[in-house]
Each structure stands twice: as structure tokens, then as C-alpha cells.
N, C-alpha and C. Protein backbone atom coordinates (compact mmCIF):
# COMPACT_ATOMS: atom_id res chain seq x y z
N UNK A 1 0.78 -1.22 0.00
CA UNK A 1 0.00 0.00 0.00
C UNK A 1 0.83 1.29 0.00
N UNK A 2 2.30 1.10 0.03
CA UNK A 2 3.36 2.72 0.37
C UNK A 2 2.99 2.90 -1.28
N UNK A 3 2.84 2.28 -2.10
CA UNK A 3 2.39 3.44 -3.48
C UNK A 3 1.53 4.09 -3.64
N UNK A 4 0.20 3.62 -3.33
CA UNK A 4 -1.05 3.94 -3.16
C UNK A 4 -1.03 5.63 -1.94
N UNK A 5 -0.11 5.66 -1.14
CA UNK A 5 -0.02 6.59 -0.37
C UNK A 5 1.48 7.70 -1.17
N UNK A 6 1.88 7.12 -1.91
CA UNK A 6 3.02 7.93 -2.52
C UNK A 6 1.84 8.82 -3.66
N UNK A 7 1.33 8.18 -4.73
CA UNK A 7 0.62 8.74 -5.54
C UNK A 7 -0.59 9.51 -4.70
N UNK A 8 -1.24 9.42 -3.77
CA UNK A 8 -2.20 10.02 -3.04
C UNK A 8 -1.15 11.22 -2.61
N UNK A 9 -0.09 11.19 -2.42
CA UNK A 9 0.10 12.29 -1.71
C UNK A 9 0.89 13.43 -2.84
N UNK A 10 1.22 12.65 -3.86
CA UNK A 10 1.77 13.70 -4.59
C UNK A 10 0.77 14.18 -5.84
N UNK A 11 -0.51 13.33 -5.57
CA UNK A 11 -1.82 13.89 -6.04
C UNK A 11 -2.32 15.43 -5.13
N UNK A 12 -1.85 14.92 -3.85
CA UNK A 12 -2.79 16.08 -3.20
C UNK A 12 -1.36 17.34 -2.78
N UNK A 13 -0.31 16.81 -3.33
CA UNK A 13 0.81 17.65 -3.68
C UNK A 13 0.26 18.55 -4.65
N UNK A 14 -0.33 18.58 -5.87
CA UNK A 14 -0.29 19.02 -7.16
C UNK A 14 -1.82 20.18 -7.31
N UNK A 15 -2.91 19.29 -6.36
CA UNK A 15 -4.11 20.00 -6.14
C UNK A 15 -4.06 21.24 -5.35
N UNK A 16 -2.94 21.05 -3.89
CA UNK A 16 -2.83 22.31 -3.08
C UNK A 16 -1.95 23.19 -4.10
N UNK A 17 -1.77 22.80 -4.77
CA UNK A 17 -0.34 23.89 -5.82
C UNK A 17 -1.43 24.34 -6.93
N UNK A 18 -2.50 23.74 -7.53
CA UNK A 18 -3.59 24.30 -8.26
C UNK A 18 -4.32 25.22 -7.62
N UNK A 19 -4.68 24.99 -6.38
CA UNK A 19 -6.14 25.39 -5.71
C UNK A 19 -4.99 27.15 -5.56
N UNK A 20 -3.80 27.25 -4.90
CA UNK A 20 -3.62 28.33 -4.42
C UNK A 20 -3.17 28.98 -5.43
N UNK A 21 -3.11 28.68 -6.41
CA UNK A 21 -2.59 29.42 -7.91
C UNK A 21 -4.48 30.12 -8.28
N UNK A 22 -5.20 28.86 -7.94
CA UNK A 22 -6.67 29.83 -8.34
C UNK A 22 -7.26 30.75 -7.48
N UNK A 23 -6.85 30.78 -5.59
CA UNK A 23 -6.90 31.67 -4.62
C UNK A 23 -6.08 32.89 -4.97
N UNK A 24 -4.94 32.44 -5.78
CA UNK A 24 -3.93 33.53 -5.71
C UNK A 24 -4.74 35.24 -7.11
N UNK A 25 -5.19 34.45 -7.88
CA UNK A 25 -5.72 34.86 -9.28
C UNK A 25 -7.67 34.98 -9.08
N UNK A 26 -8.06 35.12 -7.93
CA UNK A 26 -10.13 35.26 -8.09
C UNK A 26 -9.65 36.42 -8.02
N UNK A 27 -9.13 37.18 -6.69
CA UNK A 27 -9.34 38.45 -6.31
C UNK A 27 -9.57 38.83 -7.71
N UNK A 28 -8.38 38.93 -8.81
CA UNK A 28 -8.12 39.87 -9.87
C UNK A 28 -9.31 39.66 -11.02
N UNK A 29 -9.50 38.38 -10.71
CA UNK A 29 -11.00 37.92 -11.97
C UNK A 29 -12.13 38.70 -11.42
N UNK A 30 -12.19 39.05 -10.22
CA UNK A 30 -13.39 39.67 -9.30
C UNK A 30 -13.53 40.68 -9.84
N UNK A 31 -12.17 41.26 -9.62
CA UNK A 31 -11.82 42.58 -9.61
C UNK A 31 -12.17 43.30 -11.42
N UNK A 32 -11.86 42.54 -12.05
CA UNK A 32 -12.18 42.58 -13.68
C UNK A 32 -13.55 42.36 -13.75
N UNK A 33 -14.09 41.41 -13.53
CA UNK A 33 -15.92 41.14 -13.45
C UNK A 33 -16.42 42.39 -13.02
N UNK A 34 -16.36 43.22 -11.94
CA UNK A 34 -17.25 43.93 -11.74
C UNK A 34 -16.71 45.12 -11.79
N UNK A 35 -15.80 45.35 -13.03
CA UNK A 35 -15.26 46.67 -13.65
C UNK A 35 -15.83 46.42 -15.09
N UNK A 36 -15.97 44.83 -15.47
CA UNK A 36 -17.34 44.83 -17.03
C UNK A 36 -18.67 45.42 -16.51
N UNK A 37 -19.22 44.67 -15.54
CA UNK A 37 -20.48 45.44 -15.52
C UNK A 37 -20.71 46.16 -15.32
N UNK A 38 -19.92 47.13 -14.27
CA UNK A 38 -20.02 48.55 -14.50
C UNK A 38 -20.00 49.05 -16.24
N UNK A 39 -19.24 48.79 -16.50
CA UNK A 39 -19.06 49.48 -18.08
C UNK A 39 -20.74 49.38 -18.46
N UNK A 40 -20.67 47.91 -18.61
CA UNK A 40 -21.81 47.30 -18.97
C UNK A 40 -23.20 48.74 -19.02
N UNK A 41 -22.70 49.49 -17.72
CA UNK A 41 -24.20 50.11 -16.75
C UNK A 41 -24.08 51.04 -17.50
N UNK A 42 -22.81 51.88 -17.07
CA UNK A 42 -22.46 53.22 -17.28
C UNK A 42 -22.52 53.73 -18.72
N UNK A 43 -21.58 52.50 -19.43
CA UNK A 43 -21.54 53.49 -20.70
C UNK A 43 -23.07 53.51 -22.20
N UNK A 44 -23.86 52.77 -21.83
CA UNK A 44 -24.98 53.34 -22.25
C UNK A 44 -25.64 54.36 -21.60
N UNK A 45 -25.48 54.93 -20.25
CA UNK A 45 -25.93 56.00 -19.80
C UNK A 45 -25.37 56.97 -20.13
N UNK A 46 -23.76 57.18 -20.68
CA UNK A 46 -22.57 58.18 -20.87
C UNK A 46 -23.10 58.60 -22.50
N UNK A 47 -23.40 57.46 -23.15
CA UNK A 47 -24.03 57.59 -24.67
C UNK A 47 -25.17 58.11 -24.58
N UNK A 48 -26.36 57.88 -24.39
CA UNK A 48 -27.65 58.55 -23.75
C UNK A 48 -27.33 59.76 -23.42
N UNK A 49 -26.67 60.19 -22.47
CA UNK A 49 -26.68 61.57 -21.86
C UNK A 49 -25.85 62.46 -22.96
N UNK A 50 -24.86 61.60 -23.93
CA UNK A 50 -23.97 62.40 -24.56
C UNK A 50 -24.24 62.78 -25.53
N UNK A 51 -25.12 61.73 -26.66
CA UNK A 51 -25.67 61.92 -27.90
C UNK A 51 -27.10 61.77 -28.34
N UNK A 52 -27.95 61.35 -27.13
CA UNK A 52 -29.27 60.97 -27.58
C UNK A 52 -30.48 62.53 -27.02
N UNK A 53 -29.72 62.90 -25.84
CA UNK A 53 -30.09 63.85 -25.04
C UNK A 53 -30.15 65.16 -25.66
N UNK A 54 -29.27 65.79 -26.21
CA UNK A 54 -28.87 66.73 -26.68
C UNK A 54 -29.92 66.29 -28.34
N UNK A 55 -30.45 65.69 -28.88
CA UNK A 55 -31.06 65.46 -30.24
C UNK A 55 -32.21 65.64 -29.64
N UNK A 56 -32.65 65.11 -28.59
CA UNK A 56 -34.31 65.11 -27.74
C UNK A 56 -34.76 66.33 -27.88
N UNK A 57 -34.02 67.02 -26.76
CA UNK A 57 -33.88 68.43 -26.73
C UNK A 57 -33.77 69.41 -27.76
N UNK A 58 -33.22 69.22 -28.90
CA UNK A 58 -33.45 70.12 -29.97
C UNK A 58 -34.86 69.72 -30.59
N UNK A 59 -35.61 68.44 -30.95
CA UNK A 59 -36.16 68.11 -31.22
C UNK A 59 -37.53 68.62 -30.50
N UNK A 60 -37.13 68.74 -28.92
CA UNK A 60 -38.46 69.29 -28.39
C UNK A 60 -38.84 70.58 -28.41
N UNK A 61 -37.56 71.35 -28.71
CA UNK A 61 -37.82 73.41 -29.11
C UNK A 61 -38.75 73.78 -28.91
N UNK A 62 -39.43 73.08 -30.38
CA UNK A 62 -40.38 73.52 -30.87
C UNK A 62 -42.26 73.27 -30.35
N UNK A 63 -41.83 72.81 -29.93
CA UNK A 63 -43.28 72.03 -28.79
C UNK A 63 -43.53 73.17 -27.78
């Protein structure tokens, strides 16, 4: 059974060396995810307010 415990352990050698490479790297995926959806929010509101707003408004003058 010492193989069965050699490969078990240099299995769970290889997983703690995966797992903290993916602990090491969420923060920054986090950190990117919820700098898209902001965009996501903002920049149709930045377009709206920048180019749709200003056409409304001339458009309504005359009313």
C-alpha cells in the first residue's frame, strides 16, 4: 500500500499547488468582473446623456 499513499500524496501535492494558484488569481478575476459590468451600466448612460439627449432636446424646441 506505500504506493497507493506515494501517488495520493503527490496527487494532493499538485491540487494544493492548483487550488492556491486559483486563490492567488479570483481576487483579480473579481476585480475585472465587476469593472465589465459597470461598463456594462455606465456606458450606455454616458451615450444617452452624450448623444441621444442633446437630439431630444433640440427636437423638443419647438413644442
Amino acid at each position: 500500500m506505500p504506493i497507493f499513499e506515494e501517488i495520493f500524496t503527490g496527487l494532493l501535492d499538485v491540487w494544493k499547488e492548483m487550488f492556491s494558484f486559483v486563490w492567488g488569481i479570483l481576487p483579480k478575476l473579481i476585480s475585472v468582473g465587476l469593472w465589465g459590468i459597470s461598463a456594462l451600466i455606465i456606458l450606455p448612460c454616458v451615450y444617452i446623456s452624450g448623444v441621444l439627449y442633446p437630439k431630444w432636446v433640440e427636437w423638443g424646441e419647438d413644442l
